[in-house]
C-alpha atoms as a PDB file:
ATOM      1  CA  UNK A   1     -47.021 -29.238 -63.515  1.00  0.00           C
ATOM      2  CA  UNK A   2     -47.313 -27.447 -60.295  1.00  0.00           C
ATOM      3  CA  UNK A   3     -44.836 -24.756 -59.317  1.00  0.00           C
ATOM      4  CA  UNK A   4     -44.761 -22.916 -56.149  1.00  0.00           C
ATOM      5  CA  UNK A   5     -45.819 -19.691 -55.842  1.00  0.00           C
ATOM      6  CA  UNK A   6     -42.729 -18.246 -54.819  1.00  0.00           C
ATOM      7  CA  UNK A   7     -41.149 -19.142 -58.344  1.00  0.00           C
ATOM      8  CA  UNK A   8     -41.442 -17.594 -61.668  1.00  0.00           C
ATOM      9  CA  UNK A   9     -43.444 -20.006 -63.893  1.00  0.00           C
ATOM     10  CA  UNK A  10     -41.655 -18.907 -67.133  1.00  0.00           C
ATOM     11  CA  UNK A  11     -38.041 -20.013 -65.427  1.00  0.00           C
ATOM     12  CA  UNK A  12     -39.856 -23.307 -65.586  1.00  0.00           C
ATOM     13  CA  UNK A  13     -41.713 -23.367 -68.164  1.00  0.00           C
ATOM     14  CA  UNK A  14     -39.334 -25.781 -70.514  1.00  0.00           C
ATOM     15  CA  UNK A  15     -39.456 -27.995 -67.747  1.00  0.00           C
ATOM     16  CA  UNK A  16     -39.756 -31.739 -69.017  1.00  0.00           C
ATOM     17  CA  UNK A  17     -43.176 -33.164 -69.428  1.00  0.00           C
ATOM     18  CA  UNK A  18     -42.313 -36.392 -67.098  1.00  0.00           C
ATOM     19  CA  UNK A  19     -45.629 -38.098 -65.247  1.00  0.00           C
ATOM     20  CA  UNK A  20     -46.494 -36.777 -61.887  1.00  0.00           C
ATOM     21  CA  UNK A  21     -43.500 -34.539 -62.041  1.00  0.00           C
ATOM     22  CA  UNK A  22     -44.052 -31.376 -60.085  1.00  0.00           C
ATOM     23  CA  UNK A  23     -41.453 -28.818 -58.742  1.00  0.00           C
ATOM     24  CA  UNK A  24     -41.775 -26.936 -55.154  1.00  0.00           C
ATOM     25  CA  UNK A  25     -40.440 -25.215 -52.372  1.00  0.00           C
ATOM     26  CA  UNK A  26     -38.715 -26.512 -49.222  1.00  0.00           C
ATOM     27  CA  UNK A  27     -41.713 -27.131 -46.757  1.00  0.00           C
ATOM     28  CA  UNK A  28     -39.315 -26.689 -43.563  1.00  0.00           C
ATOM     29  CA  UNK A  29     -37.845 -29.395 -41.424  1.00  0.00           C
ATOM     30  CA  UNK A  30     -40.208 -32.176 -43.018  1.00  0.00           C
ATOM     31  CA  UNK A  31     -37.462 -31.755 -45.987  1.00  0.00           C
ATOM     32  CA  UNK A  32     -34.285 -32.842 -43.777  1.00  0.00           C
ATOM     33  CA  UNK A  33     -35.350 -36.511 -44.901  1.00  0.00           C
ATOM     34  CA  UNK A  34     -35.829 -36.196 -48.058  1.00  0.00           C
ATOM     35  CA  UNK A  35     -32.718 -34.054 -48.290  1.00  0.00           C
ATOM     36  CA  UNK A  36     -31.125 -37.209 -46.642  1.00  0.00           C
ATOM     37  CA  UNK A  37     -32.384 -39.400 -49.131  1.00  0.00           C
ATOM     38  CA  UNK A  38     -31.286 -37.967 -52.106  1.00  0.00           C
ATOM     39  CA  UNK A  39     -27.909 -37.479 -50.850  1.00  0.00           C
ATOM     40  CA  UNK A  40     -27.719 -40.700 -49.701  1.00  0.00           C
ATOM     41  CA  UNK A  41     -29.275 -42.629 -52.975  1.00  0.00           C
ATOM     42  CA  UNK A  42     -26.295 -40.339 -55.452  1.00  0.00           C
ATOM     43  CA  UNK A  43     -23.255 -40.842 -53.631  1.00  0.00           C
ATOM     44  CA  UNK A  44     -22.503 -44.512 -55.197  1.00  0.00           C
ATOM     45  CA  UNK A  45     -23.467 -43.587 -58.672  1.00  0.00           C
ATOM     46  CA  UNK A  46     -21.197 -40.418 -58.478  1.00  0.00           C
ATOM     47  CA  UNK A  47     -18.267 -42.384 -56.767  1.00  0.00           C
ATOM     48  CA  UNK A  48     -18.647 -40.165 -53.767  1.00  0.00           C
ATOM     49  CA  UNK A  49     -17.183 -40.972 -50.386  1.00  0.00           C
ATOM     50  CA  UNK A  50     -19.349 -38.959 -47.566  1.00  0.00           C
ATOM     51  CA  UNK A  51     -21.210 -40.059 -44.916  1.00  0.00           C
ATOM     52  CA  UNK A  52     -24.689 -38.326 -43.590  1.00  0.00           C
ATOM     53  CA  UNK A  53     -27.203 -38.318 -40.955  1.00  0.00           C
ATOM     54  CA  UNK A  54     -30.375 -36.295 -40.472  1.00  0.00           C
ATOM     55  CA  UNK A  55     -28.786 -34.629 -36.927  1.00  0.00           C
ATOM     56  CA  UNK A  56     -26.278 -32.878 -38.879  1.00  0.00           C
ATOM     57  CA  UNK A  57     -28.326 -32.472 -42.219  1.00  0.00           C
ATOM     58  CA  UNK A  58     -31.068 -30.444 -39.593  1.00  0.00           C
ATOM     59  CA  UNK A  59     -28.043 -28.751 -38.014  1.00  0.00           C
ATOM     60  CA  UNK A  60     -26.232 -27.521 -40.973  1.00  0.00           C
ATOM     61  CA  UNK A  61     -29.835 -26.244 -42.404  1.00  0.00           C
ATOM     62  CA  UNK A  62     -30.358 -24.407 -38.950  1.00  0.00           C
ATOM     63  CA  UNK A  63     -27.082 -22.329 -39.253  1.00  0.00           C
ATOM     64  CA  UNK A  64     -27.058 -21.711 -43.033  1.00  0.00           C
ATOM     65  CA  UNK A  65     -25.332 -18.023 -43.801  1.00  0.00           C
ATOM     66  CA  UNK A  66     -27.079 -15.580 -47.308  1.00  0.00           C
ATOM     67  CA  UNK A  67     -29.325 -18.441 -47.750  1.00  0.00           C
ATOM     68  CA  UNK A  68     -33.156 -18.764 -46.860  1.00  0.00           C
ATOM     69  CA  UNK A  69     -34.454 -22.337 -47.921  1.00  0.00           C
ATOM     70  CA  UNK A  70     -37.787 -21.252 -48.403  1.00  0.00           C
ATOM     71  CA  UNK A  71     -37.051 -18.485 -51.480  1.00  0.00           C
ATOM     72  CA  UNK A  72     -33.540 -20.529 -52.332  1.00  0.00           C
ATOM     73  CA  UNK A  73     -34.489 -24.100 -52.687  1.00  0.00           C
ATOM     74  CA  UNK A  74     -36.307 -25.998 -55.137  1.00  0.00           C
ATOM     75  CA  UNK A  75     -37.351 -29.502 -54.836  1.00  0.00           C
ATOM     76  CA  UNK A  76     -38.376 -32.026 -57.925  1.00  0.00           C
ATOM     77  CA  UNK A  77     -41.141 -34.924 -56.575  1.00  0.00           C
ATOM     78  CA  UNK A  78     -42.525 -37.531 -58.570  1.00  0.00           C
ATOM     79  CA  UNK A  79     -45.600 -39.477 -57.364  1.00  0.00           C
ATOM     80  CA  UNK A  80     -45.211 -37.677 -53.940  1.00  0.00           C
ATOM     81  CA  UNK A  81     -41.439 -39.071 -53.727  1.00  0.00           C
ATOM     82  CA  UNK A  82     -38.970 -35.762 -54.034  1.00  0.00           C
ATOM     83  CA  UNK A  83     -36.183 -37.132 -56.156  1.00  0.00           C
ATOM     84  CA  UNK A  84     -33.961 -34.298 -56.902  1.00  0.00           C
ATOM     85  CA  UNK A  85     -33.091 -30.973 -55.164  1.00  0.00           C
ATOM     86  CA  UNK A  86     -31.158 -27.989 -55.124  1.00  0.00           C
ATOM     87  CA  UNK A  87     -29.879 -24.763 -53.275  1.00  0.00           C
ATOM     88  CA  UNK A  88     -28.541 -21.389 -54.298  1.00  0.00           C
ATOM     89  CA  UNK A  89     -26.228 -19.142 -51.651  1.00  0.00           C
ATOM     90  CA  UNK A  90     -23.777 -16.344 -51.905  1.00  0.00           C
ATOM     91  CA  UNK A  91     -21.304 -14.832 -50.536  1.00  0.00           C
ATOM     92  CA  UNK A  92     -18.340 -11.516 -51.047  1.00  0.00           C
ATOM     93  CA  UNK A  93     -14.890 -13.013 -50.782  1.00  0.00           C
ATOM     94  CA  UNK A  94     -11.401 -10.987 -49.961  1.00  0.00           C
ATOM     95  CA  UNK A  95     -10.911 -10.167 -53.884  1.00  0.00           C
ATOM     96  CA  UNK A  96     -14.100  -8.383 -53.548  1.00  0.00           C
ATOM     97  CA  UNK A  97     -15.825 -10.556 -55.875  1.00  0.00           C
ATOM     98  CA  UNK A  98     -19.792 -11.708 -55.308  1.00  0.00           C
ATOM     99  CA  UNK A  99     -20.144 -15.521 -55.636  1.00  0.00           C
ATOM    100  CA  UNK A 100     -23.163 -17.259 -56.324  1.00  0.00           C
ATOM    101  CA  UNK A 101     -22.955 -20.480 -55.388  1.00  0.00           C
ATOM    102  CA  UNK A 102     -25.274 -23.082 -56.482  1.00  0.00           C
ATOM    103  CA  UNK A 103     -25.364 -27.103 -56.029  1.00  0.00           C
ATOM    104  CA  UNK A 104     -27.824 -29.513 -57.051  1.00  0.00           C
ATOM    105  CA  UNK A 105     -28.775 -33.406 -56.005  1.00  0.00           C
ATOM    106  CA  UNK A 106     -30.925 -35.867 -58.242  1.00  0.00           C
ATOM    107  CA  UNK A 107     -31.258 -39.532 -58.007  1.00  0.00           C
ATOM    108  CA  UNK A 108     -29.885 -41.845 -60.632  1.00  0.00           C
ATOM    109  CA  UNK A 109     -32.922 -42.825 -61.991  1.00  0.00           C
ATOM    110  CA  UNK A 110     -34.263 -39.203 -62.987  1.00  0.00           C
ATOM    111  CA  UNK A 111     -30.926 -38.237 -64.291  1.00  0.00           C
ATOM    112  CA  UNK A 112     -31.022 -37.609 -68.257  1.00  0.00           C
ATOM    113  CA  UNK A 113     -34.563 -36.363 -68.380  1.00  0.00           C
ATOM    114  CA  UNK A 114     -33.896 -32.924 -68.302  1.00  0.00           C
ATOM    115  CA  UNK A 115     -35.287 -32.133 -64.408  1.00  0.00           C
ATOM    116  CA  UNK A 116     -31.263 -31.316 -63.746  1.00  0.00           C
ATOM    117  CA  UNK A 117     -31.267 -28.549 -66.758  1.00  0.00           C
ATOM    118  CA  UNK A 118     -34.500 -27.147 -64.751  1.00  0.00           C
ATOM    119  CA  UNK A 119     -33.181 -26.798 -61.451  1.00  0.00           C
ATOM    120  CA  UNK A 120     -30.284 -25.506 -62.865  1.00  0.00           C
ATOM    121  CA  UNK A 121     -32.671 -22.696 -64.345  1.00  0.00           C
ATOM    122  CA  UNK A 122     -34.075 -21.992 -61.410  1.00  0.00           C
ATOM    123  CA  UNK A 123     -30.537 -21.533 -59.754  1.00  0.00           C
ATOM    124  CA  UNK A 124     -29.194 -19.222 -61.885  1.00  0.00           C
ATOM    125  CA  UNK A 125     -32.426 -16.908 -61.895  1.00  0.00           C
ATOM    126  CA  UNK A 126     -32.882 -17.214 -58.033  1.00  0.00           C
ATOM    127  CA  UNK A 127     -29.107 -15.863 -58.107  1.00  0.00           C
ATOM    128  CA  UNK A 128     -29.802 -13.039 -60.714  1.00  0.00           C
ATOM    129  CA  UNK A 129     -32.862 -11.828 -58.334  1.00  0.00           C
ATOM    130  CA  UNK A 130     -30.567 -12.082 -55.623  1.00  0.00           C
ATOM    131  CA  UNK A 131     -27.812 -10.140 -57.248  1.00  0.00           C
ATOM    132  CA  UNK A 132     -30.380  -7.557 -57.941  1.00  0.00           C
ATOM    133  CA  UNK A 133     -32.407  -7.033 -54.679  1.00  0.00           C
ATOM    134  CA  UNK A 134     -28.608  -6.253 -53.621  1.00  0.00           C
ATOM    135  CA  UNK A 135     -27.936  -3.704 -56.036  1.00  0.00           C
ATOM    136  CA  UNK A 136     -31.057  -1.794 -55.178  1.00  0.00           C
ATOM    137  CA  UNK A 137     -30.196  -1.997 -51.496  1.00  0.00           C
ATOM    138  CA  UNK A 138     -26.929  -0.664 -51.976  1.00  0.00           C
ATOM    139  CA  UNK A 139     -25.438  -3.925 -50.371  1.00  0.00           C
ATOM    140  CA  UNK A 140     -23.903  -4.621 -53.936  1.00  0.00           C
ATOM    141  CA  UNK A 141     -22.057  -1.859 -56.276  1.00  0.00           C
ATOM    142  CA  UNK A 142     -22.731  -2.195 -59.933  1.00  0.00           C
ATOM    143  CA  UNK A 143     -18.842  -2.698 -60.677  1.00  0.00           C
ATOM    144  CA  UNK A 144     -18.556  -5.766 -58.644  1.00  0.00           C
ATOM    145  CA  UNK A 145     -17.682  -8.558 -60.861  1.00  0.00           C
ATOM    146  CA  UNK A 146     -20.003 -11.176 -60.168  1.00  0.00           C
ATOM    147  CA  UNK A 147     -20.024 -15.221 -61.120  1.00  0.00           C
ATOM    148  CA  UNK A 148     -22.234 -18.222 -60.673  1.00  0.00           C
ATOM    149  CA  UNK A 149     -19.840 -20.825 -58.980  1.00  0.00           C
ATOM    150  CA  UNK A 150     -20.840 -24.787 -59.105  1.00  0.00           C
ATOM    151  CA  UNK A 151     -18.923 -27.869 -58.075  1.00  0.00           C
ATOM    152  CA  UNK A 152     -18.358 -31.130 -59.105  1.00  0.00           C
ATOM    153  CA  UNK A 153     -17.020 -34.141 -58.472  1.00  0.00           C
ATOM    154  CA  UNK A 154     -14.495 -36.243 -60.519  1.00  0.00           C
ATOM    155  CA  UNK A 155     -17.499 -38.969 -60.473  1.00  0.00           C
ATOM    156  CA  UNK A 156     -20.090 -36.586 -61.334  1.00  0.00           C
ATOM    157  CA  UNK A 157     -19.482 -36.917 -65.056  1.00  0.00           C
ATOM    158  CA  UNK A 158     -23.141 -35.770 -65.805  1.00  0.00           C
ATOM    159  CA  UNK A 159     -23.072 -32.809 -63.804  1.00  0.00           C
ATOM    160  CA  UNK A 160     -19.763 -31.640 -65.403  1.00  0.00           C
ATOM    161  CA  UNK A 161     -21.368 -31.762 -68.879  1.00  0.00           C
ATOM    162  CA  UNK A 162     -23.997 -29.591 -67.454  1.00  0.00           C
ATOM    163  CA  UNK A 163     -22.454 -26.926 -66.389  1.00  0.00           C
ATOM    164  CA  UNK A 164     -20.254 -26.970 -69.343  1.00  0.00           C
ATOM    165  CA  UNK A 165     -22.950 -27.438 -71.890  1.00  0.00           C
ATOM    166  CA  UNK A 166     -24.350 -24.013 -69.653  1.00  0.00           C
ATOM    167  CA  UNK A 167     -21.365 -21.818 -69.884  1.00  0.00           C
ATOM    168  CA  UNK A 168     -19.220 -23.186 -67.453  1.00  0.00           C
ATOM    169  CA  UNK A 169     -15.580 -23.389 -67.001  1.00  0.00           C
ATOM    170  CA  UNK A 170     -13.183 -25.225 -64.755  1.00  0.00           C
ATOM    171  CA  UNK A 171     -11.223 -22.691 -62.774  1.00  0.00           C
ATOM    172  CA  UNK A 172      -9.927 -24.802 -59.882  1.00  0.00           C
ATOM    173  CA  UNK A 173      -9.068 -28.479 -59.443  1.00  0.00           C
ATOM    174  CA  UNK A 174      -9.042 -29.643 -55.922  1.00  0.00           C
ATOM    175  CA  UNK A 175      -7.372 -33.075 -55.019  1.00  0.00           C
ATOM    176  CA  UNK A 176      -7.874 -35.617 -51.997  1.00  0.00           C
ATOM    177  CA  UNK A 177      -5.065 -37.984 -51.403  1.00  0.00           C
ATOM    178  CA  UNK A 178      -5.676 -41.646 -50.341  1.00  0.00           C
ATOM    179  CA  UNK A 179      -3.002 -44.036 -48.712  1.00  0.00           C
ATOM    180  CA  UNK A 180      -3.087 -47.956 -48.153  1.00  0.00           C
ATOM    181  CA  UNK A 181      -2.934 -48.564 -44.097  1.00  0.00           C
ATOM    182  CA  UNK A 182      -1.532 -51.993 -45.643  1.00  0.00           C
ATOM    183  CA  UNK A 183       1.878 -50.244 -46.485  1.00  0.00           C
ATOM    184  CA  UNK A 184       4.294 -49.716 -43.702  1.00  0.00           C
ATOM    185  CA  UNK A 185       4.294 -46.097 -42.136  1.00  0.00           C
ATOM    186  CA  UNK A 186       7.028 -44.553 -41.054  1.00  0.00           C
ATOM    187  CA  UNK A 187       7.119 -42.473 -37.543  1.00  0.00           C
ATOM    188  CA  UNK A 188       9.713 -39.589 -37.910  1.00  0.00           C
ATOM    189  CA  UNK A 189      11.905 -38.783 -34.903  1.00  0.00           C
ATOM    190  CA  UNK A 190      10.200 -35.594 -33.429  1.00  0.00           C
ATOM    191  CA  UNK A 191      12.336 -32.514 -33.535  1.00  0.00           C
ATOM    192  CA  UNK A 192      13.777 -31.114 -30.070  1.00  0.00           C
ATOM    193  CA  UNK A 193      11.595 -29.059 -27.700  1.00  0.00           C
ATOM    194  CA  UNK A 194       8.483 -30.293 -29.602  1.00  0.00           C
ATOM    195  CA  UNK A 195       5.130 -30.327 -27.229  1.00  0.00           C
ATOM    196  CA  UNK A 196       2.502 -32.756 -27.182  1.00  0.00           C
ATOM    197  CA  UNK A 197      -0.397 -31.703 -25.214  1.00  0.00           C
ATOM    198  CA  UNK A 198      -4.344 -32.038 -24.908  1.00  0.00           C
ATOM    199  CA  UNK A 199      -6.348 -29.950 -27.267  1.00  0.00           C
ATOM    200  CA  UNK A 200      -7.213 -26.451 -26.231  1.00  0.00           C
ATOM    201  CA  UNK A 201     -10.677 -24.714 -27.364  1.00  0.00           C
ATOM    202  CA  UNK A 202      -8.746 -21.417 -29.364  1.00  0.00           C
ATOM    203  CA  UNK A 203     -10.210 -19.559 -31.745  1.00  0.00           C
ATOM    204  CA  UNK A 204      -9.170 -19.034 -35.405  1.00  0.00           C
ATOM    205  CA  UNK A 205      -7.931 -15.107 -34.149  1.00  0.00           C
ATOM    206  CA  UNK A 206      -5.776 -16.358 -31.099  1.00  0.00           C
ATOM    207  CA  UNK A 207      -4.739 -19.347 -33.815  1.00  0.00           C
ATOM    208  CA  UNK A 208      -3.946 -16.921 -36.737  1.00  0.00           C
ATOM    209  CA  UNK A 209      -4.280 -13.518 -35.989  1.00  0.00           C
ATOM    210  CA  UNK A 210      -7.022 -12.694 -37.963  1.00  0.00           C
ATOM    211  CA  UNK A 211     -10.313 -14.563 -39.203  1.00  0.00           C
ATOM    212  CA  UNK A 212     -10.236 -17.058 -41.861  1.00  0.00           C
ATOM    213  CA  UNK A 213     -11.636 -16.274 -44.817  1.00  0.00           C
ATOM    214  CA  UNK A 214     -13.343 -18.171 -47.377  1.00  0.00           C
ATOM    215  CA  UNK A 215     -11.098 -18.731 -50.469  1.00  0.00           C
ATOM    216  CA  UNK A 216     -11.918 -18.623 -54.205  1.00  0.00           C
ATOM    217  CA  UNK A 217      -9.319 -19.066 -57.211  1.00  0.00           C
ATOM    218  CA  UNK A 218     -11.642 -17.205 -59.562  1.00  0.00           C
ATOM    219  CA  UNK A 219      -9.906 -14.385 -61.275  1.00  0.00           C
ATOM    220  CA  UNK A 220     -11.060 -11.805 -63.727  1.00  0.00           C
ATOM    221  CA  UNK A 221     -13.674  -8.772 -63.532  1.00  0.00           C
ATOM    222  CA  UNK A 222     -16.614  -9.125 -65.574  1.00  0.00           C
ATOM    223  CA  UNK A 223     -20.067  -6.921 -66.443  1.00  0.00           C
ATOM    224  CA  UNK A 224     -23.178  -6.998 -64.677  1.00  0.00           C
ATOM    225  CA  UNK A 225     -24.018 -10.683 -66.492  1.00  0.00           C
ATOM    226  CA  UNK A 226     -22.643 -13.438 -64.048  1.00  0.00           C
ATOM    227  CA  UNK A 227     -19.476 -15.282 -65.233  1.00  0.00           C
ATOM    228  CA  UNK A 228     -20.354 -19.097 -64.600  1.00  0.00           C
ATOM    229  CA  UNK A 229     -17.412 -20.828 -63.209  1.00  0.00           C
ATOM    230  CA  UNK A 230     -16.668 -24.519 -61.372  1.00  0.00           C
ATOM    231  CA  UNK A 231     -14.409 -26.292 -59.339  1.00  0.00           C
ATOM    232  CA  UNK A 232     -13.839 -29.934 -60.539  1.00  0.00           C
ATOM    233  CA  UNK A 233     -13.110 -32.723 -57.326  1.00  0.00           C
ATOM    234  CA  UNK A 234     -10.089 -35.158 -58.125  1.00  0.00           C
ATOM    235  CA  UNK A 235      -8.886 -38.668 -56.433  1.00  0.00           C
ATOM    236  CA  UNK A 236      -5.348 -38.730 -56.650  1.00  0.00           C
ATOM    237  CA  UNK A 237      -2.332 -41.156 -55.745  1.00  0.00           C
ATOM    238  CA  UNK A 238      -0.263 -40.770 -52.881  1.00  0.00           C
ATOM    239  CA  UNK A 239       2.994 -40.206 -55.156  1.00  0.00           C
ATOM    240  CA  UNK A 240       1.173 -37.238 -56.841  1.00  0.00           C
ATOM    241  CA  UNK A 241       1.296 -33.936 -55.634  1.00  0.00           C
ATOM    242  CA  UNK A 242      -2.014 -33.015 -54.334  1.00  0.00           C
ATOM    243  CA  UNK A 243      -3.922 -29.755 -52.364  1.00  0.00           C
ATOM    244  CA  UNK A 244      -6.073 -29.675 -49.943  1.00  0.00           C
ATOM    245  CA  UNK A 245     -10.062 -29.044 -51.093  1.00  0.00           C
ATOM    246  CA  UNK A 246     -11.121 -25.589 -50.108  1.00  0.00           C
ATOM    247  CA  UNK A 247     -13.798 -24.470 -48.126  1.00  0.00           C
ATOM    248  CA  UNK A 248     -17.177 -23.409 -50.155  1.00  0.00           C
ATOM    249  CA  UNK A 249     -20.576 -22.492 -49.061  1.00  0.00           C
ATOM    250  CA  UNK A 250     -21.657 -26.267 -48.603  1.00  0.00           C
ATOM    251  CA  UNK A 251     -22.191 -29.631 -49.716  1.00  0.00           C
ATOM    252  CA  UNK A 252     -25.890 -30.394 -48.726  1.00  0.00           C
END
């Protein structure tokens, strides 16, 4: 097995014995297509409704925010064809709590085989050094509670068992609502003195007041060890209530 240099071996090191599997680092825009591909070839098994291209795959990796691909990524190939990947990130919200935020991508075919339990591995002790090199900068204070936070999708079935089997626990459920165009809509009468007018280019302080700020439901304060935590992805009806999904440090 070949492991980049950048990486502890021993996080590895129960890596599963598969043929031509090796693990290694993001190798710079060469990646965006393989990144593509993966994406691409797990959104039908996991009943995922998103749509892709390399354009925005390359943009979103050229604006990325307490993340550097080359020390945060690791990549799974097998025979020279990367079929798995994932990412770590982090980030302080308002409560004052430090999130890191971890996500993970691996074809169908390679699922089961134990590559996912290794890239999870290498997530949670990329976050740990993270967490660490922050403390002895003085960027982090030693009483911050701190958590691993993971998503997954209602159709992601395997990765939910993961991240359970791992320590996980659910801690917010997030719902998108779907409606038939087939059914008859209704159009409202609009209310008096109501405006409808061309877009205008505002930002979120002149539409707010103040910034937006990413939101977490996590709750609780807990020691130096990270707290591992999710947020599980529901389809709902349109008679059900349902709230909106909330923003995170990315899907990709």
């Amino acid at each position: 097995m070949i492991i980049g240099d950048t990486f502890k071996i021993d996080c590895l090191a129960d890596a599963p014995k598969i043929a031509n599997l090796i693990f290694r680092g993001f190798q710079g825009e060469s990646d965006y297509a393989n990144i593509l591909k993966v994406i691409s070839g797990s959104k039908d098994a996991d009943k995922i409704e998103r749509t892709d291209t390399l354009e925005n795959i390359a943009n979103y990796y050229s604006h990325l925010t307490n993340c550097d691909p080359y020390q945060d990524m690791l990549f799974a190939e097998v025979a020279s064809e990367v079929v798995g990947y994932s990412r770590v990130a982090w980030n302080l919200n308002e409560e004052g709590q430090w999130l890191g935020f971890h996500l993970g991508f691996l074809l169908p075919g390679y699922r089961r085989q134990g590559i996912g339990s290794a890239m999870l591995c290498f997530n949670e002790d990329r976050l740990k050094e993270i967490s660490l090199r922050l403390l002895d900068e003085g960027s982090l204070q030693f009483t911050t509670p701190t958590f691993y936070e993971a998503y997954a999708d209602e159709g992601e079935v395997g990765k939910a068992i993961l991240l359970t089997r791992n320590g996980y626990q659910p801690v917010r459920y997030e719902y998108s609502m779907e409606r038939s165009l087939g059914d008859p809509i209704e159009v409202p009468p609009m209310p008096a003195g109501l405006e409808v007018r061309p877009a205008q280019c505002l930002s979120t302080i002149e539409l707010f007041g103040k910034p937006l700020m990413k939101h977490s439901a996590i709750i609780g304060v807990t020691s130096r060890k990270q707290k591992r935590t999710y947020s599980v992805g529901r389809m709902n009806q349109p008679s059900t209530p349902t709230c909106g999904r909330l923003p995170g440090m990315g899907n990709r």
